[in-house]
C-alpha atoms as a PDB file:
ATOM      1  CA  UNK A   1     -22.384  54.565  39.705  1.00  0.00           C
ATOM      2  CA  UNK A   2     -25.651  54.278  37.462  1.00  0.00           C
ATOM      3  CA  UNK A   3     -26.985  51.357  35.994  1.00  0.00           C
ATOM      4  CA  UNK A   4     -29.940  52.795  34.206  1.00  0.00           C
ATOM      5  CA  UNK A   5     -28.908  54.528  30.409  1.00  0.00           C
ATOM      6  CA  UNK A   6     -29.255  58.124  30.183  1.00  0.00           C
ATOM      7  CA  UNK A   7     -32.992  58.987  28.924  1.00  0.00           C
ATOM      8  CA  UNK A   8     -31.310  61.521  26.671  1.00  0.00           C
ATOM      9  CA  UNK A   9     -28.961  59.508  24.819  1.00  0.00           C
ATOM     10  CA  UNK A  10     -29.901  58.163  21.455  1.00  0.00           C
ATOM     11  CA  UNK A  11     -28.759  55.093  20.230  1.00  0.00           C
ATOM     12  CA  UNK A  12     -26.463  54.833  17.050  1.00  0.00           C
ATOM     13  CA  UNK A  13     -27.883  54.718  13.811  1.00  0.00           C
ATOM     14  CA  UNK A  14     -27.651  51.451  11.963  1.00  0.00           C
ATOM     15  CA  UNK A  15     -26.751  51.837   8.398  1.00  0.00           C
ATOM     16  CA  UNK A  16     -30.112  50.976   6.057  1.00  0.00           C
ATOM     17  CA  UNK A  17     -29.680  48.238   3.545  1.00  0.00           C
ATOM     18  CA  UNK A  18     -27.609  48.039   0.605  1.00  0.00           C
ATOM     19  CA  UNK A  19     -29.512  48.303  -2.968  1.00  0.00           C
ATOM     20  CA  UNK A  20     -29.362  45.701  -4.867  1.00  0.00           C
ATOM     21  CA  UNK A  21     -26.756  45.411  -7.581  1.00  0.00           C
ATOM     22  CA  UNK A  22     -28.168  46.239 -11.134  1.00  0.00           C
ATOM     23  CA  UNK A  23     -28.667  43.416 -13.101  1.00  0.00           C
ATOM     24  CA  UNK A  24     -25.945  42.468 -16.071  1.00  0.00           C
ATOM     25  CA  UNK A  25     -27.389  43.055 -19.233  1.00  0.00           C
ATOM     26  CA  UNK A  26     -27.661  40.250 -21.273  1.00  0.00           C
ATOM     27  CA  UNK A  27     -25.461  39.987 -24.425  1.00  0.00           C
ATOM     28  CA  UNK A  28     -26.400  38.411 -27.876  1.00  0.00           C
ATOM     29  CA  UNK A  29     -23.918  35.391 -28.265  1.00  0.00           C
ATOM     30  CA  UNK A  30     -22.873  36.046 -31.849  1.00  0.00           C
ATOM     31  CA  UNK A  31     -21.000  33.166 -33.647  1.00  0.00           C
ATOM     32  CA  UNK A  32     -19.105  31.598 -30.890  1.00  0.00           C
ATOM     33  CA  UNK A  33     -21.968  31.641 -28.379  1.00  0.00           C
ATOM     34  CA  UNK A  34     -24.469  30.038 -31.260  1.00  0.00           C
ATOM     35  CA  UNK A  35     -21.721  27.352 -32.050  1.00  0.00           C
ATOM     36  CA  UNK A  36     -21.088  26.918 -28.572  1.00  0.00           C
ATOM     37  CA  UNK A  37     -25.075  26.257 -27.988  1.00  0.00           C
ATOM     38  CA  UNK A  38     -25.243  24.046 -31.134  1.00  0.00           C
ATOM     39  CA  UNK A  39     -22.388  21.716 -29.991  1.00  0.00           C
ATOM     40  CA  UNK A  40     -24.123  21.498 -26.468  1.00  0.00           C
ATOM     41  CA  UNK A  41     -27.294  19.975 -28.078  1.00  0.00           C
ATOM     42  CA  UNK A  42     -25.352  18.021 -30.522  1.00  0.00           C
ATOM     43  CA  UNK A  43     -23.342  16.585 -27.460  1.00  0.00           C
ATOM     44  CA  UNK A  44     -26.606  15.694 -25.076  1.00  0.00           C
ATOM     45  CA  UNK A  45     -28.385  14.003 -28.244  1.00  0.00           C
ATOM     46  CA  UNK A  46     -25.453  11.832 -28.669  1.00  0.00           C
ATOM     47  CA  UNK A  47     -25.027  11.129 -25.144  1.00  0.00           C
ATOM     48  CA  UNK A  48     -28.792  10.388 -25.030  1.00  0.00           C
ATOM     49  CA  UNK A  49     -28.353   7.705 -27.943  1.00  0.00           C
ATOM     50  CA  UNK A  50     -25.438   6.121 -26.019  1.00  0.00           C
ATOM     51  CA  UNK A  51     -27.417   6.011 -23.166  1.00  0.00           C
ATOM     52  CA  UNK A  52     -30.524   4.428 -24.676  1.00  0.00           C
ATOM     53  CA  UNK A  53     -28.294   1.813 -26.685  1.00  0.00           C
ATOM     54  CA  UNK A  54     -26.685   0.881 -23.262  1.00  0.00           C
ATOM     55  CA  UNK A  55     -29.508   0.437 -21.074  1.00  0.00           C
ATOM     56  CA  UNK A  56     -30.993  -1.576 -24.045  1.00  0.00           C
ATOM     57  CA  UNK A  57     -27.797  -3.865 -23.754  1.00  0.00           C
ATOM     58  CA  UNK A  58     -27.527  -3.816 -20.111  1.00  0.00           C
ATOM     59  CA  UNK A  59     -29.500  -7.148 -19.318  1.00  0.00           C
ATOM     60  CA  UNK A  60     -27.925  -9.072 -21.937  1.00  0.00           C
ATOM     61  CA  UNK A  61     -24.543  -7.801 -20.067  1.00  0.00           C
ATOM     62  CA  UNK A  62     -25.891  -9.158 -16.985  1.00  0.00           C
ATOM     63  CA  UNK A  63     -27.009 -11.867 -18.322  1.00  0.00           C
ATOM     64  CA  UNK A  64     -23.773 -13.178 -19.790  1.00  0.00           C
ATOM     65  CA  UNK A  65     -21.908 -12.309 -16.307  1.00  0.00           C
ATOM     66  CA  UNK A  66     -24.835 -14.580 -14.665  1.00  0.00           C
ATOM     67  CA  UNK A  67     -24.050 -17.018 -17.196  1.00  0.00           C
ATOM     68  CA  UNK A  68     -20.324 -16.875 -16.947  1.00  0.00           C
ATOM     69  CA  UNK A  69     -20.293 -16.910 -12.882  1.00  0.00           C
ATOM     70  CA  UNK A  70     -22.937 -20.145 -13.004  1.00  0.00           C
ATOM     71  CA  UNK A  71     -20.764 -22.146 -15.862  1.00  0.00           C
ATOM     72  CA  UNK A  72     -17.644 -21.801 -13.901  1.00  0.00           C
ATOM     73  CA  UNK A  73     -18.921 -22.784 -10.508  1.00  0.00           C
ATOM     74  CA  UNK A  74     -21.108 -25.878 -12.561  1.00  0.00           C
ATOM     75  CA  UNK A  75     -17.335 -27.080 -13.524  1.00  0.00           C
ATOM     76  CA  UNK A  76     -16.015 -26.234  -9.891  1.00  0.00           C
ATOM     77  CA  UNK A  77     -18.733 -28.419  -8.438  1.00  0.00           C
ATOM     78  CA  UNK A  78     -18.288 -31.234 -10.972  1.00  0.00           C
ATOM     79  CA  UNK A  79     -14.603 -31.313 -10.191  1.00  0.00           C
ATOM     80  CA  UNK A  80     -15.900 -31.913  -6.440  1.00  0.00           C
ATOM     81  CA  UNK A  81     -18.462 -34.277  -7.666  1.00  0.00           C
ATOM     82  CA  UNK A  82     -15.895 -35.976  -9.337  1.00  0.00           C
ATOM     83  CA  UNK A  83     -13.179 -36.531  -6.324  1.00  0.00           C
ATOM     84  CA  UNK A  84     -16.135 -36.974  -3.874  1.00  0.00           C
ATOM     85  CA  UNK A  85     -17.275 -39.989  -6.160  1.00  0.00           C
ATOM     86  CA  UNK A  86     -13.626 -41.426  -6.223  1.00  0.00           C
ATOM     87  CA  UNK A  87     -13.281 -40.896  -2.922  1.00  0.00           C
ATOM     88  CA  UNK A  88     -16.434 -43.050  -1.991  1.00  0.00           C
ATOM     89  CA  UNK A  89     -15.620 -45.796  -4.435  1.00  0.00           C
ATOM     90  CA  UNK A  90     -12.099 -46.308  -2.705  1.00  0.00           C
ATOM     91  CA  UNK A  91     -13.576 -46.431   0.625  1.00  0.00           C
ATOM     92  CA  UNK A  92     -16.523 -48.968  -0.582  1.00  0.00           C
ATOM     93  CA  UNK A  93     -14.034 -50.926  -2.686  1.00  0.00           C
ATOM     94  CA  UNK A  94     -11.599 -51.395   0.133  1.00  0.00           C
END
């Protein structure tokens, strides 16, 4: 039995590499491609608008939620206020 390869032999080829694929030749886009473009700008404007009038809004937003959250537990805590005081004057006036 040998263990060393045969001097002689030649190893297998390996295939080379693959061209590249040719590139796809670019098309002019003709009516539908220009409308398509034009709506695509028209759309990101508007968005953009939207956008900018929200973030304009967006601390009066927050600051009605702040305001809404802090009324409600103002009445929550004057409710407690309100027993608590009770609740002492019985115990002083008895």
């Amino acid at each position: 039995m040998k263990l060393t390869p045969d001097p002689d032999s030649k190893p297998d080829p390996q295939p080379g590499p693959k061209p590249d694929p040719s590139p796809t030749p670019t098309r002019e886009p003709g009516v539908k491609g220009w409308l398509k473009e034009l709506l695509k700008k028209k759309i990101a404007n508007l968005l953009l608008k939207i956008a900018d009038k929200m973030l304009v809004a967006l601390p009066g937003i927050i600051g009605s939620m702040v305001s809404f959250v802090l009324k409600s537990a103002a009445v929550r805590l004057n409710s407690y206020f309100v027993d608590f005081s009770n609740a002492l004057g019985t115990i002083v006036y008895n």
